[in-house]
C-alpha atoms as a PDB file:
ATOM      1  CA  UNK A   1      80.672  83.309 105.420  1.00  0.00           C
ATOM      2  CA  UNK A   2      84.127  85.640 104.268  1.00  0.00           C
ATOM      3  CA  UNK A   3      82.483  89.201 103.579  1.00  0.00           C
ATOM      4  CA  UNK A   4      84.628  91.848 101.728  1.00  0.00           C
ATOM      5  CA  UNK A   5      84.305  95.013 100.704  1.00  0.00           C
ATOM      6  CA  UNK A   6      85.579  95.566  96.720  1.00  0.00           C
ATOM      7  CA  UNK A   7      86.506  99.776  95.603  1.00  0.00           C
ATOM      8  CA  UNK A   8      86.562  99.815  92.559  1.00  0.00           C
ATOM      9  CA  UNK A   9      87.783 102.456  89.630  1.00  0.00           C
ATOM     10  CA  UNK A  10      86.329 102.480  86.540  1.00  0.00           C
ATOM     11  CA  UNK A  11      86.069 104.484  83.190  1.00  0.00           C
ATOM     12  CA  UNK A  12      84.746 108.162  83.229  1.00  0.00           C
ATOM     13  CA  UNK A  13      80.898 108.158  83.161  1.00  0.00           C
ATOM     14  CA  UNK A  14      80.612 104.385  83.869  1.00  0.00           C
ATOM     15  CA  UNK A  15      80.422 103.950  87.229  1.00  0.00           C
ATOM     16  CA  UNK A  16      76.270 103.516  87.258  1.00  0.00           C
ATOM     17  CA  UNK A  17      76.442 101.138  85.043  1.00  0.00           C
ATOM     18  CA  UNK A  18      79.460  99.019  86.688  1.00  0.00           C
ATOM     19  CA  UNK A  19      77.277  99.194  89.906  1.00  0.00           C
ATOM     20  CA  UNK A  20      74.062  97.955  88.335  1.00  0.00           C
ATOM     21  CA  UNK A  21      75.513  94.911  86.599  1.00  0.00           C
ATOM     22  CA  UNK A  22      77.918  94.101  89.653  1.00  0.00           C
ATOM     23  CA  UNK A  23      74.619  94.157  92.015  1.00  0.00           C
ATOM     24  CA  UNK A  24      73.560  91.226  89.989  1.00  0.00           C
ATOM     25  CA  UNK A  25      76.281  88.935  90.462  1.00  0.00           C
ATOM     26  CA  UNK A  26      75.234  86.213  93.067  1.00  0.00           C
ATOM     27  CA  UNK A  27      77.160  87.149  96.455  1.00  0.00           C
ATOM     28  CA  UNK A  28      76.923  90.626  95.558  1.00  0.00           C
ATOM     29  CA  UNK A  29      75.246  92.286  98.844  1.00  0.00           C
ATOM     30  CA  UNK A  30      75.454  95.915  97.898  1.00  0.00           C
ATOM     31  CA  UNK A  31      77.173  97.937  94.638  1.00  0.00           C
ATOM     32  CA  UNK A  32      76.695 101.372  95.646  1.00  0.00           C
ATOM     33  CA  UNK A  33      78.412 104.723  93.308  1.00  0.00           C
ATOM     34  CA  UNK A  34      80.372 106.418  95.436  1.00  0.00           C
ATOM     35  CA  UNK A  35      82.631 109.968  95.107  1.00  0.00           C
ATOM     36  CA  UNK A  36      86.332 110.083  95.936  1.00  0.00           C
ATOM     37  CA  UNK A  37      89.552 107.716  94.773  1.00  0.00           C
ATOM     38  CA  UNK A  38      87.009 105.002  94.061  1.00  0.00           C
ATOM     39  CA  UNK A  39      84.198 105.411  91.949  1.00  0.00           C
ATOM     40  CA  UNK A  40      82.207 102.102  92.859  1.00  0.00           C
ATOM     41  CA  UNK A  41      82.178 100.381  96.243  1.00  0.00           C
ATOM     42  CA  UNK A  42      80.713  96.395  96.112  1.00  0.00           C
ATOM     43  CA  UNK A  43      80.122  94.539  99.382  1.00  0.00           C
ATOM     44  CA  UNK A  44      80.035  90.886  98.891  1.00  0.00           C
ATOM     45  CA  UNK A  45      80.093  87.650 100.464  1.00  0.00           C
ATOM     46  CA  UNK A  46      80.587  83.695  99.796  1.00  0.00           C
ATOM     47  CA  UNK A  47      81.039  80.275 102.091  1.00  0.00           C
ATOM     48  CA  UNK A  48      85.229  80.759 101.540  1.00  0.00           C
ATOM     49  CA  UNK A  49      88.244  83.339 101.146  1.00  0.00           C
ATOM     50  CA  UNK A  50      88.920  81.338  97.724  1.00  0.00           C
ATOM     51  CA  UNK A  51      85.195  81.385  96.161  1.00  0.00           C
ATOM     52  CA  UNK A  52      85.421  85.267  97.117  1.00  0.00           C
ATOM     53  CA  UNK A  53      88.670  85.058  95.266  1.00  0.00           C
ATOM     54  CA  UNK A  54      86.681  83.595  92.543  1.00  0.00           C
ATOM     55  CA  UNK A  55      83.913  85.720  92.326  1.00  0.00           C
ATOM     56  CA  UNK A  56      86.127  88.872  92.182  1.00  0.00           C
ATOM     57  CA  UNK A  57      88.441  87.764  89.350  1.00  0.00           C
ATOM     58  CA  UNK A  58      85.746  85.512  87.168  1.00  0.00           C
ATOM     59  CA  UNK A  59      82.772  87.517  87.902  1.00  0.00           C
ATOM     60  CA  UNK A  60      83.207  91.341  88.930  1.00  0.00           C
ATOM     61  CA  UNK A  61      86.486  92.274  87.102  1.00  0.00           C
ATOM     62  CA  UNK A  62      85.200  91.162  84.009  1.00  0.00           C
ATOM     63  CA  UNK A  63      82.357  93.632  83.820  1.00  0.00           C
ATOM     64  CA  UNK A  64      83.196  96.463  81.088  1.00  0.00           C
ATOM     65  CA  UNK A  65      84.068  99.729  82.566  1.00  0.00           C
ATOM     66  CA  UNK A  66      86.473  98.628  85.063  1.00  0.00           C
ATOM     67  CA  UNK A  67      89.935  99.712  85.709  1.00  0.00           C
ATOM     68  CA  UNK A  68      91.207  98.763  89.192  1.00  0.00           C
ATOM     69  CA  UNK A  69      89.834  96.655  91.941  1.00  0.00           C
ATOM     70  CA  UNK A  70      90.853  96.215  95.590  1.00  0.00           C
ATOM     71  CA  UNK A  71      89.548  93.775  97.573  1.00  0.00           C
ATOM     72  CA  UNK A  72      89.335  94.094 101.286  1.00  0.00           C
ATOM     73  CA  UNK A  73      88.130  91.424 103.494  1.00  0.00           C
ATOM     74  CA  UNK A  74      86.364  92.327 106.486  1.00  0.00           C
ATOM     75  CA  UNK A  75      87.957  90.913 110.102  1.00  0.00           C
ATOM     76  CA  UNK A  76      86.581  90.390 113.185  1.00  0.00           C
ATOM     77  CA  UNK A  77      89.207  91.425 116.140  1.00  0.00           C
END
C-alpha cells in the first residue's frame, strides 16, 4: 500500500465540513481540522502511487470548500 498525507486549504469556516465528507471517501484513513497554513490534514492510502493519484484529483479535490491541496507521500528510508 502507497500512504500519503494530503494538507489541504479551504474556504473560511469550512474546514469541518471538508474533513467530515473527505473521512468518507474510501482510502481515507484520517481527515483531521488542523490550525496553521493548512486548515485540513487527510491521511490516506490505496494498492498504487496512481490510484492515490486518482483518489486525490477525482475524489477529495472535488469536495466544495477546497482551495489548495498538497499531496505528500510517505517514504520509507
Amino acid at each position: 500500500m502507497v500512504q500519503a498525507y494530503i494538507l489541504i486549504q479551504t474556504d473560511v469556516g469550512k474546514a469541518t465540513a471538508v474533513a467530515l465528507t473527505i473521512s468518507e471517501i474510501p482510502g481515507v484513513l484520517t481527515a483531521e481540522d488542523v490550525t496553521g497554513p493548512y486548515d485540513v490534514i487527510v491521511k490516506a492510502e490505496a494498492p498504487t502511487v496512481d490510484e492515490l493519484g486518482r483518489m486525490v484529483v477525482a475524489k477529495v479535490q472535488k469536495v466544495e470548500g477546497i482551495t489548495r491541496t498538497l499531496t505528500c507521500p510517505v517514504v520509507h528510508l
